[in-house]
C-alpha atoms as a PDB file:
ATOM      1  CA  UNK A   1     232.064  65.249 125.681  1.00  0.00           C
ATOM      2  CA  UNK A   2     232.915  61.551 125.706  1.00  0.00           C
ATOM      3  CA  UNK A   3     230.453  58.939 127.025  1.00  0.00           C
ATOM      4  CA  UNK A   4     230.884  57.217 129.991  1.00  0.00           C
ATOM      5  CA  UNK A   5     231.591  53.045 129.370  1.00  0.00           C
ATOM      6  CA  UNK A   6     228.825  51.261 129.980  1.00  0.00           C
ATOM      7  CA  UNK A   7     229.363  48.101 132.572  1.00  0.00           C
ATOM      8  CA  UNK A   8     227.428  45.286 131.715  1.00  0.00           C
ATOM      9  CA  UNK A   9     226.240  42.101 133.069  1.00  0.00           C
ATOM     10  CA  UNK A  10     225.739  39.010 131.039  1.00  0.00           C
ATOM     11  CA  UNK A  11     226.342  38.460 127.355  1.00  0.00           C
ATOM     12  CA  UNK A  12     225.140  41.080 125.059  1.00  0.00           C
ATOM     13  CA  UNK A  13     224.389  39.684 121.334  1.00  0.00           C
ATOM     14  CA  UNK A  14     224.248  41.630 118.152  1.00  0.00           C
ATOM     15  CA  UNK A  15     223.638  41.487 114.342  1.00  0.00           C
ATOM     16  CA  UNK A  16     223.637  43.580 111.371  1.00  0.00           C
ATOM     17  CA  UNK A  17     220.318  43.930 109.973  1.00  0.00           C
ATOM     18  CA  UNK A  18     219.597  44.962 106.419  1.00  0.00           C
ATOM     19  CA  UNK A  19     217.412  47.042 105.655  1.00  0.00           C
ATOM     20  CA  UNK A  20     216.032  49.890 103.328  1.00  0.00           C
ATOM     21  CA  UNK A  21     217.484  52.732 105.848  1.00  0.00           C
ATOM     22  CA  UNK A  22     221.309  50.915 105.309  1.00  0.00           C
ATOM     23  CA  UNK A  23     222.393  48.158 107.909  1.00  0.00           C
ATOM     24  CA  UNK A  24     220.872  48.566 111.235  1.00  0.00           C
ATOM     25  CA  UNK A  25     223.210  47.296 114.080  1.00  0.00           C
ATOM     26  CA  UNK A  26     220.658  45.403 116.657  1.00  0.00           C
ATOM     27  CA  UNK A  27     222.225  44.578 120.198  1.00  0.00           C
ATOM     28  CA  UNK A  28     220.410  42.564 122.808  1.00  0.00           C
ATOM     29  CA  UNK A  29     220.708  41.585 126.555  1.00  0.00           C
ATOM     30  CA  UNK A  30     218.524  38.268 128.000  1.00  0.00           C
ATOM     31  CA  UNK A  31     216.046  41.104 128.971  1.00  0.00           C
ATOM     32  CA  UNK A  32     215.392  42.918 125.571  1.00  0.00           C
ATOM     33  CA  UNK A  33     216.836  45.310 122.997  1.00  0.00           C
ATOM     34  CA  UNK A  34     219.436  47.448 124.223  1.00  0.00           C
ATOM     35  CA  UNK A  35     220.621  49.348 121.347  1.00  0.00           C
ATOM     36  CA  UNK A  36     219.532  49.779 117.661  1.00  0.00           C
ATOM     37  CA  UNK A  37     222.001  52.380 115.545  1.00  0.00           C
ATOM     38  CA  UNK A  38     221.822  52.883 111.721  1.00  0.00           C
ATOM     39  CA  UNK A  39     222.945  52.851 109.509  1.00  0.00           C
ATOM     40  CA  UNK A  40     225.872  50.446 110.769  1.00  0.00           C
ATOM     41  CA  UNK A  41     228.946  48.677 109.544  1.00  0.00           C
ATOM     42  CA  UNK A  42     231.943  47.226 111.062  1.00  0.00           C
ATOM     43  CA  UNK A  43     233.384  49.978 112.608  1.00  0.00           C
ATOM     44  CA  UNK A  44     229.673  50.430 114.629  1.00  0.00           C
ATOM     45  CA  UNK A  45     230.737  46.676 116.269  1.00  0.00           C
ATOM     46  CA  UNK A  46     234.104  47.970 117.397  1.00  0.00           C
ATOM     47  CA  UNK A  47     232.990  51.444 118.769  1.00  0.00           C
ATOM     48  CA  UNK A  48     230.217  49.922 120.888  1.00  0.00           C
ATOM     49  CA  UNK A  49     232.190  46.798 122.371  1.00  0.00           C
ATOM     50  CA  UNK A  50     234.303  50.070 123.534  1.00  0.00           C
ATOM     51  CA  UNK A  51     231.362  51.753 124.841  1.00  0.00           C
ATOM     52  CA  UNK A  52     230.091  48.154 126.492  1.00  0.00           C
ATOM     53  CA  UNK A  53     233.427  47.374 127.884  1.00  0.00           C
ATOM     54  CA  UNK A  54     232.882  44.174 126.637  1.00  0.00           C
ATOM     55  CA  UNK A  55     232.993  41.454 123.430  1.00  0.00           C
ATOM     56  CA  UNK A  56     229.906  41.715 121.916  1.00  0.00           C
ATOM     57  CA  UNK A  57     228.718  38.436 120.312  1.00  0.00           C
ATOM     58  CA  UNK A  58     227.498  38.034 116.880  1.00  0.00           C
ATOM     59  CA  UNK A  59     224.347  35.963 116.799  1.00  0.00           C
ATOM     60  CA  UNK A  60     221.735  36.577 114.120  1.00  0.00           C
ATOM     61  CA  UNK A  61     219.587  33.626 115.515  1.00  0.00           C
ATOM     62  CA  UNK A  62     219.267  35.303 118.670  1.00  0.00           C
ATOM     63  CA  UNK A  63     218.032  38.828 116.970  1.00  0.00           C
ATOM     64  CA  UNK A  64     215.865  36.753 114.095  1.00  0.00           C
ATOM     65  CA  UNK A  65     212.782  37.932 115.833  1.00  0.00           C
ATOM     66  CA  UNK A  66     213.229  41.222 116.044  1.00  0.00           C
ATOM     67  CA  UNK A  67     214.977  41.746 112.743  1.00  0.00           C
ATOM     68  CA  UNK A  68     211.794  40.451 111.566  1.00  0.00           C
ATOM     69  CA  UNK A  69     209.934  43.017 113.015  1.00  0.00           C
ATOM     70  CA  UNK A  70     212.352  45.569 111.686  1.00  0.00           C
ATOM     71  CA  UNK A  71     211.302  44.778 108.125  1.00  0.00           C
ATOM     72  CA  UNK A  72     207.854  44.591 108.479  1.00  0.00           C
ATOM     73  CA  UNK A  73     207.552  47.695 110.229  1.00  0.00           C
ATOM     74  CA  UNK A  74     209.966  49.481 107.635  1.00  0.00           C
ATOM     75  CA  UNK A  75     207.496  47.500 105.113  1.00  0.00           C
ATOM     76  CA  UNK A  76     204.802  49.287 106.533  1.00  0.00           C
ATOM     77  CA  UNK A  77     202.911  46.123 107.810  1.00  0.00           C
ATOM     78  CA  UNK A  78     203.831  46.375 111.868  1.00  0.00           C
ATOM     79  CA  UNK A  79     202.291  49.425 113.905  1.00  0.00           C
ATOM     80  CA  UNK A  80     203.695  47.832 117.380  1.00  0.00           C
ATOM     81  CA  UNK A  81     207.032  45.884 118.175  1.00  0.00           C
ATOM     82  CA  UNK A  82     206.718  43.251 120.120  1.00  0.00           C
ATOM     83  CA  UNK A  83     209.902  42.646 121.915  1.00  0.00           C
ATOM     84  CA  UNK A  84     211.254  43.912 125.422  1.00  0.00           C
ATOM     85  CA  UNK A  85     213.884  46.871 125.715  1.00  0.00           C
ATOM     86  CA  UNK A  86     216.297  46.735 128.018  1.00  0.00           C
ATOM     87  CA  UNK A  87     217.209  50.725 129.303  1.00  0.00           C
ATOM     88  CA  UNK A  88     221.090  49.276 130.448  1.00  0.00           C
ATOM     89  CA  UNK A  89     222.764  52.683 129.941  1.00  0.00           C
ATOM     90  CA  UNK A  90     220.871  56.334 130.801  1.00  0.00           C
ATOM     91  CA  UNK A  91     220.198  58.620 133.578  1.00  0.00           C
ATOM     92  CA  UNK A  92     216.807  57.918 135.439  1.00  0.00           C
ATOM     93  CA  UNK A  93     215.373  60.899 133.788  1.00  0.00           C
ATOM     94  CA  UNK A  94     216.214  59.745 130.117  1.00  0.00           C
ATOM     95  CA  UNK A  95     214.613  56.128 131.063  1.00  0.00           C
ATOM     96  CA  UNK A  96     211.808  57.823 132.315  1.00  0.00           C
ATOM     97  CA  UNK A  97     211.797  60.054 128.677  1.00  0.00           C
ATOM     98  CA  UNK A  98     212.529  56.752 126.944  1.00  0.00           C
ATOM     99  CA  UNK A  99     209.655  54.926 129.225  1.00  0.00           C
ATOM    100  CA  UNK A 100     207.334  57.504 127.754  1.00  0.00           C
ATOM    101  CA  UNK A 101     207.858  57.497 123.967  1.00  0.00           C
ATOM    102  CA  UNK A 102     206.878  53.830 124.608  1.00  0.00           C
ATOM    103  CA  UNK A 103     203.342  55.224 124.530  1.00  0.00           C
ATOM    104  CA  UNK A 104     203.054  57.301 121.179  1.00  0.00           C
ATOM    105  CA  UNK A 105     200.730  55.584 119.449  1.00  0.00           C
ATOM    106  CA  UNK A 106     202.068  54.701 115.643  1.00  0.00           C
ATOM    107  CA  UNK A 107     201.057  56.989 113.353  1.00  0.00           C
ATOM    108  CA  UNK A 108     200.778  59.663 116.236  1.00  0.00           C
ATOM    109  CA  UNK A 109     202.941  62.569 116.796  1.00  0.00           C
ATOM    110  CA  UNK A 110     203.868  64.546 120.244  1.00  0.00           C
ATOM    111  CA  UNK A 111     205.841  67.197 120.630  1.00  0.00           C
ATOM    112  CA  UNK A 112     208.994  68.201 123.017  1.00  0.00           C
ATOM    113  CA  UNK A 113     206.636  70.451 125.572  1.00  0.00           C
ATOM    114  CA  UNK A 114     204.291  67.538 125.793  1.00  0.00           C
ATOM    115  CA  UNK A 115     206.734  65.075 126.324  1.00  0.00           C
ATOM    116  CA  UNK A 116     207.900  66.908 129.208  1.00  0.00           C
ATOM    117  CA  UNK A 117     204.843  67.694 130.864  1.00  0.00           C
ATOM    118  CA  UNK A 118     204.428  63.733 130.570  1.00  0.00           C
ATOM    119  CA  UNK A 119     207.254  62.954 132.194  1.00  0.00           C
ATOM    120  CA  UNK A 120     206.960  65.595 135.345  1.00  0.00           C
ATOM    121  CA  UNK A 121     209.048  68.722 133.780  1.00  0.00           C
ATOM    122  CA  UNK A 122     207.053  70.509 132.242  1.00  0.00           C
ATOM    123  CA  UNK A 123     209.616  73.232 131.359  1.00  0.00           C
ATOM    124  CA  UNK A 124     212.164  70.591 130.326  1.00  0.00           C
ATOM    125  CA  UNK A 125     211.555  70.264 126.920  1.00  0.00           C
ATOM    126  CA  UNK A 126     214.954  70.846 125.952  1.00  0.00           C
ATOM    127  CA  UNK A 127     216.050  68.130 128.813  1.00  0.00           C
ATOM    128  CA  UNK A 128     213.323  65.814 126.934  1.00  0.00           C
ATOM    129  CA  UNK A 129     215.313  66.640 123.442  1.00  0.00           C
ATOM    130  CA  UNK A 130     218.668  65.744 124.954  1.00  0.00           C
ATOM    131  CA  UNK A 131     216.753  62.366 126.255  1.00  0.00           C
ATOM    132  CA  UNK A 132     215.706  61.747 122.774  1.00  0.00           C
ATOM    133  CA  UNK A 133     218.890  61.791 121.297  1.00  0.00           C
ATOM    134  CA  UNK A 134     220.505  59.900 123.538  1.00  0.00           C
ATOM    135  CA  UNK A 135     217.464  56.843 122.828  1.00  0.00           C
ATOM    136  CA  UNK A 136     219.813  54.017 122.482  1.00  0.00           C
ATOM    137  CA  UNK A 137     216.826  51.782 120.760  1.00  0.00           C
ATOM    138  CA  UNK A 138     215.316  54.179 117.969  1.00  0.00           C
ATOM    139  CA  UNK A 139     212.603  52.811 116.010  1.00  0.00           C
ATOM    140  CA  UNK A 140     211.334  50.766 118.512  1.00  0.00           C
ATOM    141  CA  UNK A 141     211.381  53.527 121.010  1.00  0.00           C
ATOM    142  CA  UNK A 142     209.989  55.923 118.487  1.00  0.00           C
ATOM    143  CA  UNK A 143     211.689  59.231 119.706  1.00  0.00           C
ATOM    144  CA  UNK A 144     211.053  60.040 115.946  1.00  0.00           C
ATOM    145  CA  UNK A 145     207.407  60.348 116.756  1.00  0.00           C
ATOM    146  CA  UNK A 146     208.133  63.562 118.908  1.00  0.00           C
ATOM    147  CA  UNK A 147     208.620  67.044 117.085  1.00  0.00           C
ATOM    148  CA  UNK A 148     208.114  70.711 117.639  1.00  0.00           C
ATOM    149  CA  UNK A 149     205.289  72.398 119.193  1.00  0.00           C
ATOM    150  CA  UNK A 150     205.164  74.330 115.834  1.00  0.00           C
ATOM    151  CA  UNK A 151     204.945  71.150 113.815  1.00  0.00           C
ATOM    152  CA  UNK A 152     208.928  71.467 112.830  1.00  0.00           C
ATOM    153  CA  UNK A 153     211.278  68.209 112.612  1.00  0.00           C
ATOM    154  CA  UNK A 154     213.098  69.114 114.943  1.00  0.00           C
ATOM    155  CA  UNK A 155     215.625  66.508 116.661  1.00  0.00           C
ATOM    156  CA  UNK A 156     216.309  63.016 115.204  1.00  0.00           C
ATOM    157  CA  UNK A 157     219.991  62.921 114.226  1.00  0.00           C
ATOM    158  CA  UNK A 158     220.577  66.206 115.124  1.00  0.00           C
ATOM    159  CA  UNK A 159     219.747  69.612 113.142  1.00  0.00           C
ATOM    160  CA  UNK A 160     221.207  67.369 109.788  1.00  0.00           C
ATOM    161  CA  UNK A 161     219.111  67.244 107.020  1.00  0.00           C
ATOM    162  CA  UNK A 162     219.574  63.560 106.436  1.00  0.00           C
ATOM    163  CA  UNK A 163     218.203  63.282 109.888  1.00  0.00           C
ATOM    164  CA  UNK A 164     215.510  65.393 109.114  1.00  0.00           C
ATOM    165  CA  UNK A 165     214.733  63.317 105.796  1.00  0.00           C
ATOM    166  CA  UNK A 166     214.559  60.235 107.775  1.00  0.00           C
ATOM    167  CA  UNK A 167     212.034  61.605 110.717  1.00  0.00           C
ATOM    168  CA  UNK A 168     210.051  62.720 107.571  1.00  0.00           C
ATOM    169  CA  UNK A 169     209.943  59.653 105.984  1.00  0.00           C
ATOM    170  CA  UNK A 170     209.614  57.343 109.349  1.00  0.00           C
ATOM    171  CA  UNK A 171     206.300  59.612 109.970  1.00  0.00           C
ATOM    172  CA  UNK A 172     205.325  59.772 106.244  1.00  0.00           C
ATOM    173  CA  UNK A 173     205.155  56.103 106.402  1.00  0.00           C
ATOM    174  CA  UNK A 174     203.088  55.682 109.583  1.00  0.00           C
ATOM    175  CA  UNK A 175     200.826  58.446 107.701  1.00  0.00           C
ATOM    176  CA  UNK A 176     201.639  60.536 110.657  1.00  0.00           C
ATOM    177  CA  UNK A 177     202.276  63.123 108.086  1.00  0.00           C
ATOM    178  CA  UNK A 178     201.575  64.237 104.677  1.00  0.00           C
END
């Protein structure tokens, strides 16, 4: 299935970050953070100014802030981002999902069937899943803080085990984990 375009309003600014997980594209609105994909290259740029509809503008300045905060929590040093988000794309159920993982605590884990008693559904867990892997701002919405009921990594790039690896080592980090 092929997503929908996404039509935006105003300029929406972007820059490769680097960082120890590869180069995280970083996208931004006037509002917040719209969408944070790694790792990232050219070919990221392209496929989301298809998926905006729109030019996307380079502009590291903009982004300095919260590329910033992107190292220092992948340092280890920040436990809470401090920038807006803004949900431009999603169904009102996945903003709601998104809305939610907002309020994991770092270092804190939740799983699926909590999530969706959280958000109202509480036999939508696999609805909550889908949400999750549709979060267009990962890391600073931290769907990787959600996992199995059973304590499984479930989720977080799919049933790949580089996806796994990094959900390990995002939790690992915030000591989340063992």
């Amino acid at each position: 299935m092929k997503a929908a375009k996404v039509k935006t309003k105003g300029a929406i600014r972007y820059a490769l970050v680097p960082s120890r997980l590869g180069a995280i594209f970083v996208a931004a609105t006037d509002r917040g953070v719209c969408r944070l994909h790694f790792p990232a290259d050219d070919k990221t740029v392209r496929r989301f100014e298809k998926h905006y509809d729109r030019e996307l503008a380079e502009d590291p300045e903009f982004l300095a802030d919260v590329a910033g905060q992107l190292e220092s929590y992948l340092s280890g040093n920040l436990r809470k981002f401090d920038c807006n988000v803004d949900f431009i794309e999603g169904t009102e159920f996945q903003r709601k999902v998104w809305k939610a993982l907002l309020k994991i605590p770092y270092g804190e884990t939740r799983s699926y069937q909590w999530m969706a008693e959280r958000v109202g559904c509480p036999k939508g867990y696999r609805a909550v899943g889908g949400a999750n892997g549709s979060n267009p701002v990962s890391l600073i919405v931290p769907c990787h803080r959600v996992i199995g009921k059973d304590g499984s990594m479930t989720g977080y790039g799919g049933p790949s085990k580089k996806g796994q690896g990094t959900k390990r080592a995002l939790l690992r980090m915030e000591g989340a984990i063992g």
